[in-house]
C-alpha atoms as a PDB file:
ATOM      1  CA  UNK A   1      67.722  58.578  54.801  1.00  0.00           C
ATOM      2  CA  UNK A   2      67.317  58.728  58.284  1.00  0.00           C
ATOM      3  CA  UNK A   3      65.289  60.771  60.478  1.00  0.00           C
ATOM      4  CA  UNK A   4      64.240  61.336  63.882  1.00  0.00           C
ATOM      5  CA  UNK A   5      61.975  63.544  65.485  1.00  0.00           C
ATOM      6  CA  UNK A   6      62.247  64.974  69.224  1.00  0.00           C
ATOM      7  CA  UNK A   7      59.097  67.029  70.857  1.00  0.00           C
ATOM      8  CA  UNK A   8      58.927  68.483  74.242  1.00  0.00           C
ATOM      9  CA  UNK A   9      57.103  71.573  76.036  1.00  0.00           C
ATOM     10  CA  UNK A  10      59.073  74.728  77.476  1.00  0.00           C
ATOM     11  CA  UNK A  11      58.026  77.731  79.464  1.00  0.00           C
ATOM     12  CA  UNK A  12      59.762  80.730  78.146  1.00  0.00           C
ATOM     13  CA  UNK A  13      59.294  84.796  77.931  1.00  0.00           C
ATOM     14  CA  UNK A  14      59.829  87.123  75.176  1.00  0.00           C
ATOM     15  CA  UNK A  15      58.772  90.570  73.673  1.00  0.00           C
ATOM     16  CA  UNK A  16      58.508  91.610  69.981  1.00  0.00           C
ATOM     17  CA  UNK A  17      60.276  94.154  68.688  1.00  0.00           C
ATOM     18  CA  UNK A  18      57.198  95.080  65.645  1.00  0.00           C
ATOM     19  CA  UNK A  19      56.471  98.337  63.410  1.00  0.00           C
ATOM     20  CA  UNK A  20      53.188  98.281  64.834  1.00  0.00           C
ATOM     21  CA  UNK A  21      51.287  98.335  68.197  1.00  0.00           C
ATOM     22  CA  UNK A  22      50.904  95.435  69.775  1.00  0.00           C
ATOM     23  CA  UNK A  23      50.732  93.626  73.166  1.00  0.00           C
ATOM     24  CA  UNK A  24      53.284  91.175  72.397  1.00  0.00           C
ATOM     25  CA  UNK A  25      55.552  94.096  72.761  1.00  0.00           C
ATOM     26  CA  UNK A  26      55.387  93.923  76.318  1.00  0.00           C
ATOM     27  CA  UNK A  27      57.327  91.308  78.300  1.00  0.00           C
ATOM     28  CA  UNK A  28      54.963  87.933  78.376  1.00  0.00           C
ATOM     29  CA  UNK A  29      55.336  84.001  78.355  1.00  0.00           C
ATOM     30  CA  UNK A  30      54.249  81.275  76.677  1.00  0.00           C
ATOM     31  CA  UNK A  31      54.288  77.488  77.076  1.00  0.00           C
ATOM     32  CA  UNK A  32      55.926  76.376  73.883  1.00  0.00           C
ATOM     33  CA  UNK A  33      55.464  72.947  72.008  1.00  0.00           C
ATOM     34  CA  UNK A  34      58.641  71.852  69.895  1.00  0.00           C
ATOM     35  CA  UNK A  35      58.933  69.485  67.319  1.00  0.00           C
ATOM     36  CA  UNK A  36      62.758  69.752  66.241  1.00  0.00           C
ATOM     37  CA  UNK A  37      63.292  67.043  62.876  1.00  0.00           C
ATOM     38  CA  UNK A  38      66.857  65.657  62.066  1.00  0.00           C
ATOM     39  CA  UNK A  39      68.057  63.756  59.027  1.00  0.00           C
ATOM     40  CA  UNK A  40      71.087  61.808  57.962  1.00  0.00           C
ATOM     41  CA  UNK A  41      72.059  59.338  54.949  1.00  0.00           C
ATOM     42  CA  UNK A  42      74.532  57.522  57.087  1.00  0.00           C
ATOM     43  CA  UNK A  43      74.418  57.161  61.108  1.00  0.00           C
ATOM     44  CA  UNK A  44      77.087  58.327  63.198  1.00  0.00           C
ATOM     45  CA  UNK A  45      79.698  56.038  65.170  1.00  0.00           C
ATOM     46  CA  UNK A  46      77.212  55.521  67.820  1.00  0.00           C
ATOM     47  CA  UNK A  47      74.383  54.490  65.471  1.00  0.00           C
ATOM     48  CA  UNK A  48      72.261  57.577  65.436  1.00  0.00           C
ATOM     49  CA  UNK A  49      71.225  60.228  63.628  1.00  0.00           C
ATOM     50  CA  UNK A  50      71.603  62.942  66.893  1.00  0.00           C
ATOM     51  CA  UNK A  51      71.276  61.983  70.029  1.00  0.00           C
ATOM     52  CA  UNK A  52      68.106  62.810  72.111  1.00  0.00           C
ATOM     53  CA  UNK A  53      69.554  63.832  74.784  1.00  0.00           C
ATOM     54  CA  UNK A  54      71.652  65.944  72.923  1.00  0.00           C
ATOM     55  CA  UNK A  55      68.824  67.895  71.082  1.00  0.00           C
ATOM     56  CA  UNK A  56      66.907  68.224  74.408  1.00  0.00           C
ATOM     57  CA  UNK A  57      70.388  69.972  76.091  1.00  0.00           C
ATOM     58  CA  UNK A  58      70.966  72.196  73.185  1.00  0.00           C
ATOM     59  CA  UNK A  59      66.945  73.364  72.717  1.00  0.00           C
ATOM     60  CA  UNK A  60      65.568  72.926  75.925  1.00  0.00           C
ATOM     61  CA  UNK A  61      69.311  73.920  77.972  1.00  0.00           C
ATOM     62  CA  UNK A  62      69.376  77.373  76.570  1.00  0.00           C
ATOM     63  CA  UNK A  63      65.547  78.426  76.125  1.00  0.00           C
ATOM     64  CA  UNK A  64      63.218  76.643  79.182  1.00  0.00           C
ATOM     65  CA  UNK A  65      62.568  79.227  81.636  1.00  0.00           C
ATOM     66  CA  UNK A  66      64.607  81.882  79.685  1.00  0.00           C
ATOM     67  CA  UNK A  67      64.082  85.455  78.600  1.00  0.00           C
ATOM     68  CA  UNK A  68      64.234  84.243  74.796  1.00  0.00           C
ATOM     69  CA  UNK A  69      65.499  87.775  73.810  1.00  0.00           C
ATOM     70  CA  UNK A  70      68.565  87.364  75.822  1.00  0.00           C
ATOM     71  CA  UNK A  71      69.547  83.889  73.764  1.00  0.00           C
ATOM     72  CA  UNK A  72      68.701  84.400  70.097  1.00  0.00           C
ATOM     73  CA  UNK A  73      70.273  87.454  68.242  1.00  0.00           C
ATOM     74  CA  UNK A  74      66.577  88.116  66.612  1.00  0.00           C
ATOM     75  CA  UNK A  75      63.248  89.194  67.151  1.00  0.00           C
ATOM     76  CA  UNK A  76      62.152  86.138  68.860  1.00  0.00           C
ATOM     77  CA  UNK A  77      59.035  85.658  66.830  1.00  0.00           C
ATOM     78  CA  UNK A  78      58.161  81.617  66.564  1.00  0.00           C
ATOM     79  CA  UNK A  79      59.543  81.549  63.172  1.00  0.00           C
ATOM     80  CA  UNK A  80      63.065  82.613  63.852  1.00  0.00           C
ATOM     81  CA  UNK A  81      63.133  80.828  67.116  1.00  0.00           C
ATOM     82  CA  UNK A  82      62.539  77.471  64.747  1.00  0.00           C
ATOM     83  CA  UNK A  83      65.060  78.912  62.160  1.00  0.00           C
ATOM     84  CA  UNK A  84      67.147  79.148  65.344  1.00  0.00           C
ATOM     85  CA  UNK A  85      66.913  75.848  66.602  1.00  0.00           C
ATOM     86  CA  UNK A  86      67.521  74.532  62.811  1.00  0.00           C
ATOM     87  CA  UNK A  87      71.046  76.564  62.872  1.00  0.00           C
ATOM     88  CA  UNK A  88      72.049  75.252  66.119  1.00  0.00           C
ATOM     89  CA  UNK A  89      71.077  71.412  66.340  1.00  0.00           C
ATOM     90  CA  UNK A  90      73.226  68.999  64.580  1.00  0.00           C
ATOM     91  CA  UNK A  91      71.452  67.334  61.715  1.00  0.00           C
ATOM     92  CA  UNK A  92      68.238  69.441  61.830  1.00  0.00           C
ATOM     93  CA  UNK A  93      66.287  69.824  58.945  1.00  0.00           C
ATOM     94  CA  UNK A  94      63.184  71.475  60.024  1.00  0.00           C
ATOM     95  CA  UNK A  95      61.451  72.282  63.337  1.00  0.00           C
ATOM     96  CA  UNK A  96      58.108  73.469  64.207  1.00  0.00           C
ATOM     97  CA  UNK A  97      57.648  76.103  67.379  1.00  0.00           C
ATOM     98  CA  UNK A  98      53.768  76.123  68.565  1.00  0.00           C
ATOM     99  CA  UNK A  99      53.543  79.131  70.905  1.00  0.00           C
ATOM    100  CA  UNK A 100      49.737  78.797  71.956  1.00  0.00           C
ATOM    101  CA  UNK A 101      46.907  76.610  70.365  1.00  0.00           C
ATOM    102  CA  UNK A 102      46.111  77.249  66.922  1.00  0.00           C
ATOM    103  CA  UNK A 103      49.664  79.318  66.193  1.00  0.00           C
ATOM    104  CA  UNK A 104      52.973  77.790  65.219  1.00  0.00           C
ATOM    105  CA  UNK A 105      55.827  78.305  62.611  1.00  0.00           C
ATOM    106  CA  UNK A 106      57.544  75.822  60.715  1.00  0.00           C
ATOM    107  CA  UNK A 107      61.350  76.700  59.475  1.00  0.00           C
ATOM    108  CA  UNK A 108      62.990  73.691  57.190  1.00  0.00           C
ATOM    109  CA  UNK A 109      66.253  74.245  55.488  1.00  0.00           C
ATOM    110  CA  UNK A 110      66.512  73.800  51.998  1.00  0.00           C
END
């Protein structure tokens, strides 16, 4: 098996939709730290598991300097932005979304 690993920082907004009172429902922004994870038995033509650049378009293209609720169709919470970015990268297995110090979410696919 092959893996490789891509991590990079974004600056992003979002609100949470939440049954209870909270401050996170109002509008606010964090600097996120991604750690996306992608695995393959064989390489691809090009001798890669998914290209860098590729991961960095598809994360980092749609959600760096974005309202986050305007790109994923859920509650943008860390753990379905990582489920997110597992759905929508080619090869991903798992990926880890750190919204401040001290809090992230990890979503790997079975």
């Amino acid at each position: 098996m092959y893996y490789v690993k891509k991590r990079f920082e974004i600056s992003a907004a979002h609100r949470l939709d939440l049954s209870y009172e909270s401050k996170c429902a109002n509008v606010h922004g964090h600097n996120w730290i991604i750690n996306v994870e992608c695995r393959a038995k064989e390489l691809n033509k090009d001798g890669m598991v998914t290209d860098f650049t590729h991961i960095k378009d598809l994360v980092m293209g749609k959600l760096d300097h974005a309202f986050i609720n305007d790109v994923i169709p859920t509650n943008p919470t860390a753990e379905n932005i990582a489920r997110w970015i597992v759905d929508n990268v080619p090869n991903c297995w798992r990926c880890e979304v750190q919204e401040s110090e001290g809090n992230s979410a990890i979503y790997e696919k079975d």
